[in-house]
Every structure is written in C-alpha cells, then in structure tokens.
PDB file of N, CA and C in Angstrom:
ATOM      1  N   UNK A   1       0.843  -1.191   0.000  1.00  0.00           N
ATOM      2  CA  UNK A   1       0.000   0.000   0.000  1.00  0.00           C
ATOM      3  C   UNK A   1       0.887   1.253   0.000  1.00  0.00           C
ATOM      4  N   UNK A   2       0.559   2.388  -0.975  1.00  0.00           N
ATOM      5  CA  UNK A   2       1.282   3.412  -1.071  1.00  0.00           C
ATOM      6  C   UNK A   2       0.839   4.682   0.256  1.00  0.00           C
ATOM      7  N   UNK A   3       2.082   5.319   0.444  1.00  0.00           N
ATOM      8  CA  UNK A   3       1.444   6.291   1.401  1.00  0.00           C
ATOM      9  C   UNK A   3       0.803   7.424   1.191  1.00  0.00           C
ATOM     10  N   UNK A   4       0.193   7.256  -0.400  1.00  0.00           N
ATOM     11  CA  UNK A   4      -0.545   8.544  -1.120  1.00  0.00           C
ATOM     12  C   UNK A   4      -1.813   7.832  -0.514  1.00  0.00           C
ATOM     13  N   UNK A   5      -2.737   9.191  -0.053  1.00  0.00           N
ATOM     14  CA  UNK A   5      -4.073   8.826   0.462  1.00  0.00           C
ATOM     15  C   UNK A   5      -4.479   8.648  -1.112  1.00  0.00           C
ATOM     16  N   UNK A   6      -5.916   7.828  -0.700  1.00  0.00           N
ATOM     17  CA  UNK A   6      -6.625   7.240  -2.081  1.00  0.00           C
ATOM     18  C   UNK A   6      -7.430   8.551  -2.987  1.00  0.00           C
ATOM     19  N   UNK A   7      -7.647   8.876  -1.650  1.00  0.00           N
ATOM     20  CA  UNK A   7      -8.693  10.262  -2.196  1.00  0.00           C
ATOM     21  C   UNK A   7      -8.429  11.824  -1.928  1.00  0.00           C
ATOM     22  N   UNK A   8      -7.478  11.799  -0.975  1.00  0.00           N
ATOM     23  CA  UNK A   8      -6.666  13.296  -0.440  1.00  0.00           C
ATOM     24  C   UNK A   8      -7.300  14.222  -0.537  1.00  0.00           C
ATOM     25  N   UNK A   9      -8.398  13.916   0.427  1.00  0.00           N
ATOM     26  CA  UNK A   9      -9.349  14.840   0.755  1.00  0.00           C
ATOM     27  C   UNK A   9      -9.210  16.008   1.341  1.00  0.00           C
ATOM     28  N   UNK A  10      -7.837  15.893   1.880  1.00  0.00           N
ATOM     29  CA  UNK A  10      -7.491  17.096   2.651  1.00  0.00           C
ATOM     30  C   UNK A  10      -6.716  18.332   1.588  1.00  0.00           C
ATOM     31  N   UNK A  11      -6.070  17.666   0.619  1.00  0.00           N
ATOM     32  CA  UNK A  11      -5.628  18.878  -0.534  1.00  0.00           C
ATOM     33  C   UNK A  11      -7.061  19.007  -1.413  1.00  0.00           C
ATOM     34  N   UNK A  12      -7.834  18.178  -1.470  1.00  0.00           N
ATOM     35  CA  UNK A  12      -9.174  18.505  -2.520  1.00  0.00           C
ATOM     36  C   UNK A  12      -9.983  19.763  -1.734  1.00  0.00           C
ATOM     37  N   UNK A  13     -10.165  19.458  -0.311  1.00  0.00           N
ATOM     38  CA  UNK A  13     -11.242  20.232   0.228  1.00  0.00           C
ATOM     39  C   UNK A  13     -10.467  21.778   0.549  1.00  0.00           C
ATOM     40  N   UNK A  14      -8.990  22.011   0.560  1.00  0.00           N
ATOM     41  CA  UNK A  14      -8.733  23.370   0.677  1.00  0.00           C
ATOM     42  C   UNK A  14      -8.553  23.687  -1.161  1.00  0.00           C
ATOM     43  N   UNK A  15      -8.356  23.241  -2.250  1.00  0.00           N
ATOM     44  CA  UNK A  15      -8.667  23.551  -3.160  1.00  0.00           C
ATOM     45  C   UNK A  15     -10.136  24.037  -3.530  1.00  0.00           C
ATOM     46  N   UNK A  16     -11.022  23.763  -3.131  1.00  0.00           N
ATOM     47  CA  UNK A  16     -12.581  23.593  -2.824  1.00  0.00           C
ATOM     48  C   UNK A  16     -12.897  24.844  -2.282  1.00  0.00           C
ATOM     49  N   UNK A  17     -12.027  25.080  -1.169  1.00  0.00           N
ATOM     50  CA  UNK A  17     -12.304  26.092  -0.778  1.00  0.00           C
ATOM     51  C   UNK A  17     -11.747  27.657  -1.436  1.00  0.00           C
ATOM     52  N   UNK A  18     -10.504  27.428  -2.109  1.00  0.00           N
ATOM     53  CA  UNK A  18     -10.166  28.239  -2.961  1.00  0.00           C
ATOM     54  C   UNK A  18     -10.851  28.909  -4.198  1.00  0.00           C
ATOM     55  N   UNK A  19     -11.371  27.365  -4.637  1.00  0.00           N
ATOM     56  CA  UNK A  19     -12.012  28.025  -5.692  1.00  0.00           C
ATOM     57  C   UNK A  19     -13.530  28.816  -5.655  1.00  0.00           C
ATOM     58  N   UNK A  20     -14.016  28.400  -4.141  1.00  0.00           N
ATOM     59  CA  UNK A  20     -15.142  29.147  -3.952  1.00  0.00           C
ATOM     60  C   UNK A  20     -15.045  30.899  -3.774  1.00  0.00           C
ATOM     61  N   UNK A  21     -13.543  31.270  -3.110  1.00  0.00           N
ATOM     62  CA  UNK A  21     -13.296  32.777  -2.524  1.00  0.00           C
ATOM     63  C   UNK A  21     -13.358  33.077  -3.924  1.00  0.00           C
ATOM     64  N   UNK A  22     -12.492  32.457  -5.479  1.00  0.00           N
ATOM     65  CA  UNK A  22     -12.064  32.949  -5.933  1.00  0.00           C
ATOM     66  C   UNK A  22     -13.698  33.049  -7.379  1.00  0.00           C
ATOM     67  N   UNK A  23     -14.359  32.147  -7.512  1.00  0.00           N
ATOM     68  CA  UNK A  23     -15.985  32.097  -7.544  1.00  0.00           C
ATOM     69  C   UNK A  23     -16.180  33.679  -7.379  1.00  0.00           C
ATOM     70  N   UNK A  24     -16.406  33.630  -5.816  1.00  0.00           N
ATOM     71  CA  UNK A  24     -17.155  34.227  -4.977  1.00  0.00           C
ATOM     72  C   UNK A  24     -17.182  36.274  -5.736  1.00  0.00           C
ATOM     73  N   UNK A  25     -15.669  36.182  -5.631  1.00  0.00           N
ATOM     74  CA  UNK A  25     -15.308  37.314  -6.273  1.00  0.00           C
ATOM     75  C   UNK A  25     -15.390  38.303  -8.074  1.00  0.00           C
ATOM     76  N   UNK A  26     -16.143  36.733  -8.523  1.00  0.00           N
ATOM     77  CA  UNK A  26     -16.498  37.649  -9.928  1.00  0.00           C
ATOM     78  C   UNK A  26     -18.170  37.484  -9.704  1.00  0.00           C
ATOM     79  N   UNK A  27     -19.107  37.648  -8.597  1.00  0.00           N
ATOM     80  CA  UNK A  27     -20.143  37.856  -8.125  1.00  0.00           C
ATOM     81  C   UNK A  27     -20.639  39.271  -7.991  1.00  0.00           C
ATOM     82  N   UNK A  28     -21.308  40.020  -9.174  1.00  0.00           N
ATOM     83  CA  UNK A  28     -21.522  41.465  -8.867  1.00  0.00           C
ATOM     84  C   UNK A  28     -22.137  41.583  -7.445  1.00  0.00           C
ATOM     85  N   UNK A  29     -21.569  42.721  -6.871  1.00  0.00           N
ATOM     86  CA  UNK A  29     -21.529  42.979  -5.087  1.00  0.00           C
ATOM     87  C   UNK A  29     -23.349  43.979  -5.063  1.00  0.00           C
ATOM     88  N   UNK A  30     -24.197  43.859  -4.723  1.00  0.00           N
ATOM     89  CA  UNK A  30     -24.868  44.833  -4.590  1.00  0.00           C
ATOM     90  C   UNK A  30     -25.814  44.534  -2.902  1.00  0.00           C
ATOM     91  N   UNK A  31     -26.865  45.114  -2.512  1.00  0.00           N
ATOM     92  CA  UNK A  31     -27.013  44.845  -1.581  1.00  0.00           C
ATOM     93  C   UNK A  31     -28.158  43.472  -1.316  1.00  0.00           C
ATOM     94  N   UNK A  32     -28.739  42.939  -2.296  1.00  0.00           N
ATOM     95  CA  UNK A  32     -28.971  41.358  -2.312  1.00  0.00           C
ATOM     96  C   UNK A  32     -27.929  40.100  -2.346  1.00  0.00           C
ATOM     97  N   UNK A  33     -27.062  40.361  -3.334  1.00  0.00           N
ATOM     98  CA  UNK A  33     -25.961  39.439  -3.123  1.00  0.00           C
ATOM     99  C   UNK A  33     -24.893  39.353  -1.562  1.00  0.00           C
ATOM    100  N   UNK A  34     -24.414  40.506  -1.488  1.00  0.00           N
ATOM    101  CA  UNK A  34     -23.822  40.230  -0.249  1.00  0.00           C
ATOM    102  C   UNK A  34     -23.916  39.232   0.583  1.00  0.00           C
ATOM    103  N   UNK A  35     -24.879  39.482   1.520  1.00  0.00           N
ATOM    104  CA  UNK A  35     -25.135  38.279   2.456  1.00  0.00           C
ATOM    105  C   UNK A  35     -24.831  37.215   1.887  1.00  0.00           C
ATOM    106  N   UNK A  36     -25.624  36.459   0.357  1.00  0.00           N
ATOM    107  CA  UNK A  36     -25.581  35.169  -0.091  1.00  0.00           C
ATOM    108  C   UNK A  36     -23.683  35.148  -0.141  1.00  0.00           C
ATOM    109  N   UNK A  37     -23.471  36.291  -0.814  1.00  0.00           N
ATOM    110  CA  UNK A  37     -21.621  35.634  -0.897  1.00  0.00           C
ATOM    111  C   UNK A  37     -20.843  35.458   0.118  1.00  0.00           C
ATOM    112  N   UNK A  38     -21.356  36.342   1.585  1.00  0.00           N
ATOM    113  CA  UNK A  38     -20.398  35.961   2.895  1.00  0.00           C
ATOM    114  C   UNK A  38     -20.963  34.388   3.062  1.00  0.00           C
ATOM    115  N   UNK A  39     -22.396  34.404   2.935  1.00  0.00           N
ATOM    116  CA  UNK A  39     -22.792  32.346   2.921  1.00  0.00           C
ATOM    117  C   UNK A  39     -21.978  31.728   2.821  1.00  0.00           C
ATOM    118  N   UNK A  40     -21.903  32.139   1.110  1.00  0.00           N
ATOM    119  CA  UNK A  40     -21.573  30.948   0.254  1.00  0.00           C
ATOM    120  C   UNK A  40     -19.921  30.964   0.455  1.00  0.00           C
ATOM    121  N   UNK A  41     -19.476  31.869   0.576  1.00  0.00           N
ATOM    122  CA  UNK A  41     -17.895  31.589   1.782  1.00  0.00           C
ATOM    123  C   UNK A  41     -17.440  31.169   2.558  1.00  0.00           C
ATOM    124  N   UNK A  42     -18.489  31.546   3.817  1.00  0.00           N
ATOM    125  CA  UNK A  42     -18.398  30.890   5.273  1.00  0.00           C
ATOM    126  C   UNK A  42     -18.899  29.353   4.698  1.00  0.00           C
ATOM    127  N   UNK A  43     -19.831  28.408   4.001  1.00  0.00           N
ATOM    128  CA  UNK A  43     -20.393  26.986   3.806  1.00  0.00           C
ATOM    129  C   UNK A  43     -18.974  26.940   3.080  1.00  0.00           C
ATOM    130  N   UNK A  44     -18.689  27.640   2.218  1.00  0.00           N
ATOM    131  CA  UNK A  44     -17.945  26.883   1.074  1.00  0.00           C
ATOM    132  C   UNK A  44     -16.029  26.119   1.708  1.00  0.00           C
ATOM    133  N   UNK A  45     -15.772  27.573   2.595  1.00  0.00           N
ATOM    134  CA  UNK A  45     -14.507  27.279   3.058  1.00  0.00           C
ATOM    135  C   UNK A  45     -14.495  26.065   4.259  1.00  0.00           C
ATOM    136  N   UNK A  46     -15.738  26.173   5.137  1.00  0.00           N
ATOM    137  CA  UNK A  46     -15.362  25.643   6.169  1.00  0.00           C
ATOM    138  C   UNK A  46     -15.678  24.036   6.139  1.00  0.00           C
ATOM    139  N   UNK A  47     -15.815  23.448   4.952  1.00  0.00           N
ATOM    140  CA  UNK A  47     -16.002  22.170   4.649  1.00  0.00           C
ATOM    141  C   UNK A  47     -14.416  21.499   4.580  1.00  0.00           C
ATOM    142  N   UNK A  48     -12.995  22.480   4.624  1.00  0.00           N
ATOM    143  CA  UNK A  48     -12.264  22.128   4.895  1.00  0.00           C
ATOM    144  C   UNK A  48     -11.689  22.456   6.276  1.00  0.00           C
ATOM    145  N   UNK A  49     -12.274  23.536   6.922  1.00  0.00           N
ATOM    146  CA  UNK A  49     -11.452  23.605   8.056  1.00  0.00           C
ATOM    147  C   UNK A  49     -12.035  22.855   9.188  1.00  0.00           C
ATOM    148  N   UNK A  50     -13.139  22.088   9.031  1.00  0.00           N
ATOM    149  CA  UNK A  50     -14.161  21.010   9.689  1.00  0.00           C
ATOM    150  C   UNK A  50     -13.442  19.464   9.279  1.00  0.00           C
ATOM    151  N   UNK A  51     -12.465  19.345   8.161  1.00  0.00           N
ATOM    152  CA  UNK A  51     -12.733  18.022   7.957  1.00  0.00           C
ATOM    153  C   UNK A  51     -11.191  17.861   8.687  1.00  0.00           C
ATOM    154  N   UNK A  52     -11.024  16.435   9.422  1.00  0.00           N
ATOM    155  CA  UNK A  52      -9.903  16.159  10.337  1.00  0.00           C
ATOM    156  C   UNK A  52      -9.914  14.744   9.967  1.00  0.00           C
ATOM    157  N   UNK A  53      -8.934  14.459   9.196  1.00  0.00           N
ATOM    158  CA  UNK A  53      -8.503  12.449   9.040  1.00  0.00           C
ATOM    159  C   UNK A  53      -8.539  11.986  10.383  1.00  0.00           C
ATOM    160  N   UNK A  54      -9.036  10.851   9.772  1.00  0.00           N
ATOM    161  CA  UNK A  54      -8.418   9.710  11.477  1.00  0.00           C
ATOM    162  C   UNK A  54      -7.103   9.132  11.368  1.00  0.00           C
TER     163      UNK A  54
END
C-alpha cells in the first residue's frame, strides 16, 4: 500500500475552498448578493477547516 491517500481529501477540500473565494469574487456585489456571498464563503470554506482524518 502506497502512502498517497486514495482520495486526499485534505488537498481537494482546501482547493474547494479556494475556488469558492475565488468564484465568490467575480459575483456582482450589490445589496442582495452580499449576504448570499459571505454564505456561500463561510459553507464553502469551512467544509475544509471542519474536515480532520483519522
């Protein structure tokens, strides 16, 4: 067995989260969107800073 994880969830899910800030930012800003884009930031990033291997 190699010591590459199978699925390296832990480099996928901060990529994941990258690409959501970087998403997030060609989102015209007005005062309906806002809120949804701090959301969709705060859901999008913290699916990696929540996930912990065993």
């Amino acid at each position: 067995m190699s010591n590459k994880k199978e699925f390296d969830l832990e480099e996928r899910t901060a990529k994941f989260g990258e690409d959501i800030i970087k998403f997030a930012k060609k989102i015209p800003q007005n005062p309906i969107t806002l809120p949804l884009i701090t959301q969709l930031v705060k859901a999008g990033t913290s699916v990696g800073a929540n996930y912990s291997p065993r």
